[in-house]
C-alpha atoms as a PDB file:
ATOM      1  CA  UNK A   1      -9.800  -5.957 -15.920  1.00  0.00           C
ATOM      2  CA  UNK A   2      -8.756  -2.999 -13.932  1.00  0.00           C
ATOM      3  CA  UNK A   3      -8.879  -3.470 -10.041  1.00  0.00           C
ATOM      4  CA  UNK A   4      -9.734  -0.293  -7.577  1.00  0.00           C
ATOM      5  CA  UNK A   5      -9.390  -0.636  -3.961  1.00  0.00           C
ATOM      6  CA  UNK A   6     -11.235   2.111  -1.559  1.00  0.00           C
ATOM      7  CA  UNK A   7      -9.634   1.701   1.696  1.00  0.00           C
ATOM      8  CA  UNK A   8     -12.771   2.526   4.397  1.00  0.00           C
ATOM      9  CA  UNK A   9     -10.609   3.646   7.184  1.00  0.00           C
ATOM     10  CA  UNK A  10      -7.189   5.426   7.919  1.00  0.00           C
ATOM     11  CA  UNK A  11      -5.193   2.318   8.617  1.00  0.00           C
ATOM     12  CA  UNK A  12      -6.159   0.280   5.432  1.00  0.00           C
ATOM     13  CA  UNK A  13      -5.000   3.465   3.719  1.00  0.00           C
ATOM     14  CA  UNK A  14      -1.707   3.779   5.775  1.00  0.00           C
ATOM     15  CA  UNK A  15      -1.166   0.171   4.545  1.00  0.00           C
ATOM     16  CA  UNK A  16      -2.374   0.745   0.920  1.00  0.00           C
ATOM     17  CA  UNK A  17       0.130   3.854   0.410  1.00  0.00           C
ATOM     18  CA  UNK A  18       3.134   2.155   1.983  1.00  0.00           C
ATOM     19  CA  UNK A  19       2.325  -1.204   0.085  1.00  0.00           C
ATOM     20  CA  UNK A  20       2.704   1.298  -3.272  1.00  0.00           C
ATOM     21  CA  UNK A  21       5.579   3.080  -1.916  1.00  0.00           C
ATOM     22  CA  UNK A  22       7.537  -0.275  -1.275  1.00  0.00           C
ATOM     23  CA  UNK A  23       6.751  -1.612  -4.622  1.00  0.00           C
ATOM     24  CA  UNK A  24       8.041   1.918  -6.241  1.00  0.00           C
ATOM     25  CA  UNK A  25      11.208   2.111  -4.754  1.00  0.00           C
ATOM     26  CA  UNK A  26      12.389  -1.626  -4.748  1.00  0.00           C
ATOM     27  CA  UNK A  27      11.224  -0.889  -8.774  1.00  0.00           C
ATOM     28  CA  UNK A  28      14.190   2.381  -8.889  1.00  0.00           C
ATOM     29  CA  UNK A  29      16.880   0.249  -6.947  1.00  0.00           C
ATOM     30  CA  UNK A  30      16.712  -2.636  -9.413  1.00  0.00           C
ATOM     31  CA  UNK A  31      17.242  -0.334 -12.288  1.00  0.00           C
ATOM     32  CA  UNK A  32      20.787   1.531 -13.301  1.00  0.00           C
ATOM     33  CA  UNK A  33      20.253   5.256 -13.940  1.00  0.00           C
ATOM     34  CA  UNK A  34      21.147   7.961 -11.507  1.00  0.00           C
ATOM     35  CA  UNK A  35      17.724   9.318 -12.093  1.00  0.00           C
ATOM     36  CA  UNK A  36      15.568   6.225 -10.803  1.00  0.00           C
ATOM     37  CA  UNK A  37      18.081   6.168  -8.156  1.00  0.00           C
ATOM     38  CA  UNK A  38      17.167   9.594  -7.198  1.00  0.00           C
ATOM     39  CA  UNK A  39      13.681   8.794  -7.939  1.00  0.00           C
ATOM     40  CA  UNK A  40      14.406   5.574  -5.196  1.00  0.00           C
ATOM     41  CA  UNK A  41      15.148   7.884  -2.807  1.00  0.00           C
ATOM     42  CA  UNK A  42      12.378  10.377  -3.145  1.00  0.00           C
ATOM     43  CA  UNK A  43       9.941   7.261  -2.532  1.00  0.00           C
ATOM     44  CA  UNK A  44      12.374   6.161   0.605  1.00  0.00           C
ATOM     45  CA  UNK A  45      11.577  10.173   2.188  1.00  0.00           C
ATOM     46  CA  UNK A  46       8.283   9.095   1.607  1.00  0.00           C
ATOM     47  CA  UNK A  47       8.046   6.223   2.984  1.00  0.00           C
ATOM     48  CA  UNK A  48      10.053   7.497   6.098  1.00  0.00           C
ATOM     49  CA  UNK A  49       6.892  10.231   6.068  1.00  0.00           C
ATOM     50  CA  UNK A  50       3.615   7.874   5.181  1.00  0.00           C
ATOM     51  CA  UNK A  51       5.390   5.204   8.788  1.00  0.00           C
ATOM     52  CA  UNK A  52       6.066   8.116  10.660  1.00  0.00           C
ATOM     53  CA  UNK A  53       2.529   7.361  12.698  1.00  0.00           C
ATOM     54  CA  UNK A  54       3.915   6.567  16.031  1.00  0.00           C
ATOM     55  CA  UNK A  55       0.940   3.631  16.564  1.00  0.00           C
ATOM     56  CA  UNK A  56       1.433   1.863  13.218  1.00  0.00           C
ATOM     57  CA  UNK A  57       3.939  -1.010  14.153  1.00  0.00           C
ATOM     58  CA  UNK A  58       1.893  -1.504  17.987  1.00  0.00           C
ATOM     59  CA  UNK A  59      -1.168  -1.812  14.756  1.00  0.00           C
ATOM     60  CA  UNK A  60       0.692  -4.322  12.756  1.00  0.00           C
ATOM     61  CA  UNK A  61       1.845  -6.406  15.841  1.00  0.00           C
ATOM     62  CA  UNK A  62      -1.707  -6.447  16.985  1.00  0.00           C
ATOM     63  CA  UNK A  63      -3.483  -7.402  13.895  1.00  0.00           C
ATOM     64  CA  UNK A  64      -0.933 -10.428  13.462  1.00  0.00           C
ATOM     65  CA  UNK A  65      -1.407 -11.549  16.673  1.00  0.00           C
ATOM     66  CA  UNK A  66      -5.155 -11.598  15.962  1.00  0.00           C
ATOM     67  CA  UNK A  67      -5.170 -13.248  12.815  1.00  0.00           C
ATOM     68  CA  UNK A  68      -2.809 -16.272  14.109  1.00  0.00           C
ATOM     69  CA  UNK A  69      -5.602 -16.646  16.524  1.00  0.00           C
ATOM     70  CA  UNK A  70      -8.451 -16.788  14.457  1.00  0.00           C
ATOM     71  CA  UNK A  71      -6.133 -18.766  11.973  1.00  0.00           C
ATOM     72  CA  UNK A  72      -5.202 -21.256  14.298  1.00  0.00           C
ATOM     73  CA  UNK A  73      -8.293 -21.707  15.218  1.00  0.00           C
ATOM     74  CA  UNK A  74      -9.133 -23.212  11.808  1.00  0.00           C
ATOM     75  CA  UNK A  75      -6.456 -26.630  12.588  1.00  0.00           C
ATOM     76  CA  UNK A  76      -8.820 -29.485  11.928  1.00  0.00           C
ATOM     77  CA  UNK A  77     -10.854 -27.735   9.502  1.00  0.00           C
ATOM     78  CA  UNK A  78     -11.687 -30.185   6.399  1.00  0.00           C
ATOM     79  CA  UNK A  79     -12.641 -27.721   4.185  1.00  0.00           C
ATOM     80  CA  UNK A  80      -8.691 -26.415   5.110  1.00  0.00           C
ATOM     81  CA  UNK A  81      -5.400 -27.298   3.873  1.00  0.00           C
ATOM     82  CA  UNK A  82      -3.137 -28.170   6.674  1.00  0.00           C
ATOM     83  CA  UNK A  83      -0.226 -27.651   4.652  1.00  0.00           C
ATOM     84  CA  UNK A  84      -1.588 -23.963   3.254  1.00  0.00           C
ATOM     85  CA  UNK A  85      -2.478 -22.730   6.982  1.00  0.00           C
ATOM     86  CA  UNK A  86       0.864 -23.837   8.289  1.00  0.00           C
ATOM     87  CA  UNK A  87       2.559 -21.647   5.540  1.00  0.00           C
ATOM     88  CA  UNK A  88       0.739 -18.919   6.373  1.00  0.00           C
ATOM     89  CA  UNK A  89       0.926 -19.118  10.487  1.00  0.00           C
ATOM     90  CA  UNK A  90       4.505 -19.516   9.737  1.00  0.00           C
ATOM     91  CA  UNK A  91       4.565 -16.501   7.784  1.00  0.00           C
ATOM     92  CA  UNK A  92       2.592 -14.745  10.317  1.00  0.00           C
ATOM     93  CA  UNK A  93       5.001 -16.023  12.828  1.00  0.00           C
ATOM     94  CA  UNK A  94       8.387 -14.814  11.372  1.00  0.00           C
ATOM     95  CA  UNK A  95       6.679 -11.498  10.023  1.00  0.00           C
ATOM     96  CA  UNK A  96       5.508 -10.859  14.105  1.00  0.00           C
ATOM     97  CA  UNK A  97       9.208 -11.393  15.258  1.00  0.00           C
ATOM     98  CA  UNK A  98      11.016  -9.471  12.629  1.00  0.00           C
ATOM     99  CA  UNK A  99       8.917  -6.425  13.490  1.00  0.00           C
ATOM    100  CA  UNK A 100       9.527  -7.279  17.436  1.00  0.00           C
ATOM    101  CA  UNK A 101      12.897  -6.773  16.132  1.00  0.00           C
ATOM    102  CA  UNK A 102      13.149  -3.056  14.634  1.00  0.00           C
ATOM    103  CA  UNK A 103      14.245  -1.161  17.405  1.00  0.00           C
ATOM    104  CA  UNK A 104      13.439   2.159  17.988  1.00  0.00           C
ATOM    105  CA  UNK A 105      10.900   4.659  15.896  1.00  0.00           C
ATOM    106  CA  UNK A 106      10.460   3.413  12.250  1.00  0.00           C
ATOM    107  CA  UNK A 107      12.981   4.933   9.910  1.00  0.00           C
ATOM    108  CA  UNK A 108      15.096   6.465  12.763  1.00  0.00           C
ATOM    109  CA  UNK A 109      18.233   5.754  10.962  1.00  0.00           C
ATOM    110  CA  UNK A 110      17.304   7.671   7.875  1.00  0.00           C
ATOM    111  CA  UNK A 111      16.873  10.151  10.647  1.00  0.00           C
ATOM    112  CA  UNK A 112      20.295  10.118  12.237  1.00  0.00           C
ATOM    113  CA  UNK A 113      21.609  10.707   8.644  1.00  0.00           C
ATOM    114  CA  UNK A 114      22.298  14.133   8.466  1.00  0.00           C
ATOM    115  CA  UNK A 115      22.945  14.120   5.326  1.00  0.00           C
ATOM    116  CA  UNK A 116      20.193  12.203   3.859  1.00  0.00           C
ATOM    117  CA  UNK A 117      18.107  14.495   6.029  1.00  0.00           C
ATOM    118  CA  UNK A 118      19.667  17.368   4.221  1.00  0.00           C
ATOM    119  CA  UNK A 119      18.727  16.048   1.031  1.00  0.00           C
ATOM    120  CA  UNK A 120      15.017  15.945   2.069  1.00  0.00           C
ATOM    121  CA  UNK A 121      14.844  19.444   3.382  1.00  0.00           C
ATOM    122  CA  UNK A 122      15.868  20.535  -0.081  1.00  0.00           C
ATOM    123  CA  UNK A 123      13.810  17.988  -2.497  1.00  0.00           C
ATOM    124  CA  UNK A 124      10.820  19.769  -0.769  1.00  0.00           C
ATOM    125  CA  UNK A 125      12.055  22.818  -2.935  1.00  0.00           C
ATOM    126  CA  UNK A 126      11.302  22.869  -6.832  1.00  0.00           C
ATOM    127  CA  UNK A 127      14.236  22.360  -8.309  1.00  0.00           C
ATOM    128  CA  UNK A 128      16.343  22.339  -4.950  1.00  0.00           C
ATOM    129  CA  UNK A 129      18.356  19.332  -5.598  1.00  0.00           C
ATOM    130  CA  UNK A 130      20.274  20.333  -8.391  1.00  0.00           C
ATOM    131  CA  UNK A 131      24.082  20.010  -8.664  1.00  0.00           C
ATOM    132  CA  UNK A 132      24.762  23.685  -7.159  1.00  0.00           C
ATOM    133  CA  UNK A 133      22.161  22.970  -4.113  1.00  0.00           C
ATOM    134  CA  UNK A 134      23.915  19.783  -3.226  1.00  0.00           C
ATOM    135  CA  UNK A 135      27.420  18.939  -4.913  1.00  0.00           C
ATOM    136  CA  UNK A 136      27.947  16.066  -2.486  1.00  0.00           C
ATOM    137  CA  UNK A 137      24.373  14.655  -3.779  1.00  0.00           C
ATOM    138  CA  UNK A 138      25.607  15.166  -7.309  1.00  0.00           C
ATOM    139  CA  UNK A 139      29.110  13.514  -6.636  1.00  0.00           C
ATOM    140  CA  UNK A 140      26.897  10.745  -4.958  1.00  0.00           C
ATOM    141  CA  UNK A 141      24.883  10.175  -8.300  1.00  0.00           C
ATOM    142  CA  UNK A 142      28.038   9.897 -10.484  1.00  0.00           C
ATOM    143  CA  UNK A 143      28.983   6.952  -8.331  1.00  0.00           C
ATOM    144  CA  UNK A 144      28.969   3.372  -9.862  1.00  0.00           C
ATOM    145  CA  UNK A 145      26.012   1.725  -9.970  1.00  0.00           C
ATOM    146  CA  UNK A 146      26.816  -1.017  -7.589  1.00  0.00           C
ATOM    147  CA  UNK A 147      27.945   1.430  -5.149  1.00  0.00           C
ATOM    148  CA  UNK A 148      24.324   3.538  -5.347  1.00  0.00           C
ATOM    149  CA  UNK A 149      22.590   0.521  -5.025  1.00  0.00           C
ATOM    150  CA  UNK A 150      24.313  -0.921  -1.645  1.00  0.00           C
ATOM    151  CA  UNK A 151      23.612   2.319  -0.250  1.00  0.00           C
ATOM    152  CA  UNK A 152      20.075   2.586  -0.885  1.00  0.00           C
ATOM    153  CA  UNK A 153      19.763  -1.089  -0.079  1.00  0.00           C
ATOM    154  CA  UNK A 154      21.109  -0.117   3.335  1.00  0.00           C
ATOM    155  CA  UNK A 155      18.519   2.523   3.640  1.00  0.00           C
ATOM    156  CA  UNK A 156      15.629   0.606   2.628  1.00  0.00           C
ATOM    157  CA  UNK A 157      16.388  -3.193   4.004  1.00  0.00           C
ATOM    158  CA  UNK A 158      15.969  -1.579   8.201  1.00  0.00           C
ATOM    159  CA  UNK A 159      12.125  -0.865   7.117  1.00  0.00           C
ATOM    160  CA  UNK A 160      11.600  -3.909   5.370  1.00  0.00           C
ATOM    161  CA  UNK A 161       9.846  -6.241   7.939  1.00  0.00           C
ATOM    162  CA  UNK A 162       7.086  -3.466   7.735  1.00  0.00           C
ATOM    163  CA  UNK A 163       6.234  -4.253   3.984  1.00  0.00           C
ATOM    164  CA  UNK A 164       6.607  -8.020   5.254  1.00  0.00           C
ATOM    165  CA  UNK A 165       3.574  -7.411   7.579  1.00  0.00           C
ATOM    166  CA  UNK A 166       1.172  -5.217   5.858  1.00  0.00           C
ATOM    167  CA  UNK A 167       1.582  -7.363   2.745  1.00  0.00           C
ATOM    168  CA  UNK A 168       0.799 -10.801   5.183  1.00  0.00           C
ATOM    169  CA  UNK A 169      -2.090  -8.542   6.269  1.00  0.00           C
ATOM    170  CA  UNK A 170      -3.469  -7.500   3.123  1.00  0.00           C
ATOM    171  CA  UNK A 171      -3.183 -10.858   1.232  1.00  0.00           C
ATOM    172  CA  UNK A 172      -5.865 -11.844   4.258  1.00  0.00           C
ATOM    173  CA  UNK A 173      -8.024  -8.644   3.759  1.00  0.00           C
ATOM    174  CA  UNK A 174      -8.533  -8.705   0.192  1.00  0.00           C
ATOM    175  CA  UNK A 175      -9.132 -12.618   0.172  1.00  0.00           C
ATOM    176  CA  UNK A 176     -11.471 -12.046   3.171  1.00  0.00           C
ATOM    177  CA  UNK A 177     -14.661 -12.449   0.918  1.00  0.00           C
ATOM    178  CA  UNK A 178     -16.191 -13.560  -2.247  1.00  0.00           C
ATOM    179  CA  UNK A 179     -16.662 -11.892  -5.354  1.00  0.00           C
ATOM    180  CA  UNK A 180     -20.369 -10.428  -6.070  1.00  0.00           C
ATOM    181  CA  UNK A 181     -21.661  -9.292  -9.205  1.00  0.00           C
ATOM    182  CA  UNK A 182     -23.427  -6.186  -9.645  1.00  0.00           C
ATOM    183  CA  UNK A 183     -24.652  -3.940 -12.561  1.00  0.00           C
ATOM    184  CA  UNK A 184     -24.541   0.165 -11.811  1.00  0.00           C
ATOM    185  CA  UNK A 185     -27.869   1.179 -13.969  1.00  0.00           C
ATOM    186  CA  UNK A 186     -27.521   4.187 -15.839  1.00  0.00           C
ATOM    187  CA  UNK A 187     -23.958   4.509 -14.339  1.00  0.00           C
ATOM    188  CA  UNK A 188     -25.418   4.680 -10.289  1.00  0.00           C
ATOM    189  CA  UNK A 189     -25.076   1.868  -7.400  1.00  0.00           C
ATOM    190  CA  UNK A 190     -26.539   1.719  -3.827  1.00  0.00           C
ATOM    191  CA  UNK A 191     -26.982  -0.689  -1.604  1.00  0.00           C
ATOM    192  CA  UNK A 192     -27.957  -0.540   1.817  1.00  0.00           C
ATOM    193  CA  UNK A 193     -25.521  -2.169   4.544  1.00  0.00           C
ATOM    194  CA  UNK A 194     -27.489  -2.914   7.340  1.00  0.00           C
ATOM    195  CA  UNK A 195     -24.847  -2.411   9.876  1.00  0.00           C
ATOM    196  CA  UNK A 196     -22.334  -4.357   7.963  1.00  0.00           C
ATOM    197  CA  UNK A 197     -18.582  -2.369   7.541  1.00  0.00           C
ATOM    198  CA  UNK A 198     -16.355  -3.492   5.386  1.00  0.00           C
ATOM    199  CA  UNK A 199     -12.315  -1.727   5.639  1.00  0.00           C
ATOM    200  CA  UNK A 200     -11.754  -2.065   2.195  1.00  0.00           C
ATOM    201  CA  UNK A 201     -14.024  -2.517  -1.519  1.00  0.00           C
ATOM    202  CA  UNK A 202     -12.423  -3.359  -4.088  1.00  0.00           C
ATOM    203  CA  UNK A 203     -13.995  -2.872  -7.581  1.00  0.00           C
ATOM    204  CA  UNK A 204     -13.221  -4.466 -10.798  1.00  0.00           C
ATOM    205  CA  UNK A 205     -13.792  -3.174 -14.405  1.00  0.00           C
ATOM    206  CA  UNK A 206     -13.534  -4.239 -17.624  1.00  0.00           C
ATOM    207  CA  UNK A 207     -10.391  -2.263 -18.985  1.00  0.00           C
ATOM    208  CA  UNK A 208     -12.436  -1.100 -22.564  1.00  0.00           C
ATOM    209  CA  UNK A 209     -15.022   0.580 -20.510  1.00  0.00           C
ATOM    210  CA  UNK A 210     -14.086   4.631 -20.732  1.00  0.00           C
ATOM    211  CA  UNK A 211     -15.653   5.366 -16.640  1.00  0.00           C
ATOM    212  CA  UNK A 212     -14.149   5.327 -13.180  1.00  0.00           C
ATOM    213  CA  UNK A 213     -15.770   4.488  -9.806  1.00  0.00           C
ATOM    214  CA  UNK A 214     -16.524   7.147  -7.368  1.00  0.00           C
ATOM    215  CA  UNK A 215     -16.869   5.721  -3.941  1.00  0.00           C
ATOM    216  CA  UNK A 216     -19.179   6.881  -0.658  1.00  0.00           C
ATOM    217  CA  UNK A 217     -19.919   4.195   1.827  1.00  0.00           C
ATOM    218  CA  UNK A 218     -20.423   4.173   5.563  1.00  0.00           C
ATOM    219  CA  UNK A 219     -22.107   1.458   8.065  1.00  0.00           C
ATOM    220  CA  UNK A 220     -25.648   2.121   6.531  1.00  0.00           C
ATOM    221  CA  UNK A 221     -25.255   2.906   2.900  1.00  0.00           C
ATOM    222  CA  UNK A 222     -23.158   1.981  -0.013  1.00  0.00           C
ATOM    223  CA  UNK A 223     -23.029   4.418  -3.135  1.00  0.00           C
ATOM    224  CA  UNK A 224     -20.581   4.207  -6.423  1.00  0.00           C
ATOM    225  CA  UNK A 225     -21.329   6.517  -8.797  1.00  0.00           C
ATOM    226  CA  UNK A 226     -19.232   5.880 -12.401  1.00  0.00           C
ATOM    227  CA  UNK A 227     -17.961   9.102 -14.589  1.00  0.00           C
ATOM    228  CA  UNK A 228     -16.405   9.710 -17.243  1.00  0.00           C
ATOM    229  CA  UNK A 229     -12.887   9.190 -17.947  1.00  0.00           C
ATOM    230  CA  UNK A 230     -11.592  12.173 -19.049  1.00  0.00           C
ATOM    231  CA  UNK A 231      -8.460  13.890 -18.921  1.00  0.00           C
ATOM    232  CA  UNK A 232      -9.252  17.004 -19.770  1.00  0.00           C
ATOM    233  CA  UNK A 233     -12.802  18.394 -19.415  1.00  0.00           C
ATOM    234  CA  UNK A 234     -14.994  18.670 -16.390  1.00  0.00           C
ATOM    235  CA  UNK A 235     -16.191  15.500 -14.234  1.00  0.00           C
ATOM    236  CA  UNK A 236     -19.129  14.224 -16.045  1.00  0.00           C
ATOM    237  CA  UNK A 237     -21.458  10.944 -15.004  1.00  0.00           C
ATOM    238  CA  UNK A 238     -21.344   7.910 -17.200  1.00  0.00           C
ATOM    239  CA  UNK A 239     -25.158   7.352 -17.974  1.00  0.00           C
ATOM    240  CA  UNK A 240     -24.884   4.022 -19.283  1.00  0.00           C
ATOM    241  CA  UNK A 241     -25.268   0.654 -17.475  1.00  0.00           C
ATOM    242  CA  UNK A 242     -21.860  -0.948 -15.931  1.00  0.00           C
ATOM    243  CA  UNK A 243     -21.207  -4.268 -15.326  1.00  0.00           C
ATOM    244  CA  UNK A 244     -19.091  -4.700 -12.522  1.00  0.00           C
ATOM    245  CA  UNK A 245     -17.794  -7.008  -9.833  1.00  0.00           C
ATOM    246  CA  UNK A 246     -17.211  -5.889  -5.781  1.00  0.00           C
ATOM    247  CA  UNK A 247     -15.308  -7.162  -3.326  1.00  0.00           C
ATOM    248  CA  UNK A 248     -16.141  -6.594   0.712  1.00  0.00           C
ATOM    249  CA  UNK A 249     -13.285  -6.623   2.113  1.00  0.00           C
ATOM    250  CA  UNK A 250     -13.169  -7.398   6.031  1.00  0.00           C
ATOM    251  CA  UNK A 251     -10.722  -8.903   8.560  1.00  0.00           C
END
């Protein structure tokens, strides 16, 4: 199966991209090369860019807060594990005070780098980054590899109780509702909402079929057209029927 997820609103999609971002650069650190190291810290400028919003941790505090309550509510519950809540109010918990924590605007320290911040005003050029652009970068990447690593470890590990709370929050959103069933005839889905939003859909495929879901939805209507996959022609519809599963994804 292949999985697509259509975030519905501008901070499910904030979340989404950072959630990638995160993933992608803890991915570089791990590995040895100079290049995924320089890759790592491409994905740390843009991180430092996609968090920049000056609302989003006020966003993250708030939807924790909310969730333990509606959580909590929930003690008692028999159709609830005790044990499975607790975990996840605890997590909710130590997620809330590590962000309390972070002091200042997110990333600020990659900020007050001067020279990481020169860096990024020249990996904005094609090509700008090369050894004659930046010697001290290119003396940088012919460090060891342990030495590379603790530095971008240092860079990353201040922003980290931000992927710590949008991953909490969307473990909850995408396990917010069940699984329905659905079959696009002819390639073409709609169904009407009746009021109902959702902030996220995610769709799920099987991998052999050769379309991709287009996505259009909004309080009254829900549309997903399928096309073609291909890489190098025009967009074209997929006429034939697709079996597919969706996901309404709400908190």
């Amino acid at each position: 199966m292949i999985d697509y997820e259509f975030p519905l609103n501008e901070r499910v999609r904030t979340m989404l991209r950072l959630e990638d971002l995160f993933y992608r650069v803890e991915l570089f650190i791990v590995r040895n090369d100079s290049i995924d190291h320089h890759a790592a810290l491409g994905v740390l400028f843009e991180i430092l860019e996609v968090a920049a919003r000056a609302d989003l941790k006020s966003d993250l505090l708030q939807e924790l807060e909310r969730q333990k309550k509606i959580l909590s509510a929930l003690h008692s519950n028999p159709a609830i594990s005790e044990a499975a809540l607790e975990a996840i109010l605890n997590e909710i918990e130590n997620a809330s005070m590590d962000l309390l924590a972070m002091n200042g605007k997110i990333g600020q320290h990659l900020r007050d780098n001067e020279w990481l911040m020169g860096i990024k005003q020249r990996a904005c050029i094609p090509g700008g980054v090369c050894e004659f652009d930046l010697p001290s970068y290119h003396y940088w990447q012919h460090q060891s590899v342990e030495t590379r690593r603790e530095h971008l470890l240092s860079w990353l590990n201040p922003m980290l109780p931000l992927r710590e709370s949008l991953t909490i929050i969307l473990k909850l959103l995408r396990e917010s509702d069940k699984v329905h069933h659905f079959t696009a005839i002819q390639g073409n889905f709609q169904q009407m909402q009746g009021g109902k939003v959702a902030q996220m859909l995610r769709i799920h495929l099987e991998q052999a079929l050769p379309c991709i879901p287009e996505v259009s939805a909004n309080k009254y209507a829900l549309n997903i057209r399928f096309v073609t996959a291909n890489y190098a022609a025009k967009t074209t519809p997929y006429d034939q029927d697709v079996p597919f599963d969706l996901t309404f994804c709400s908190l």
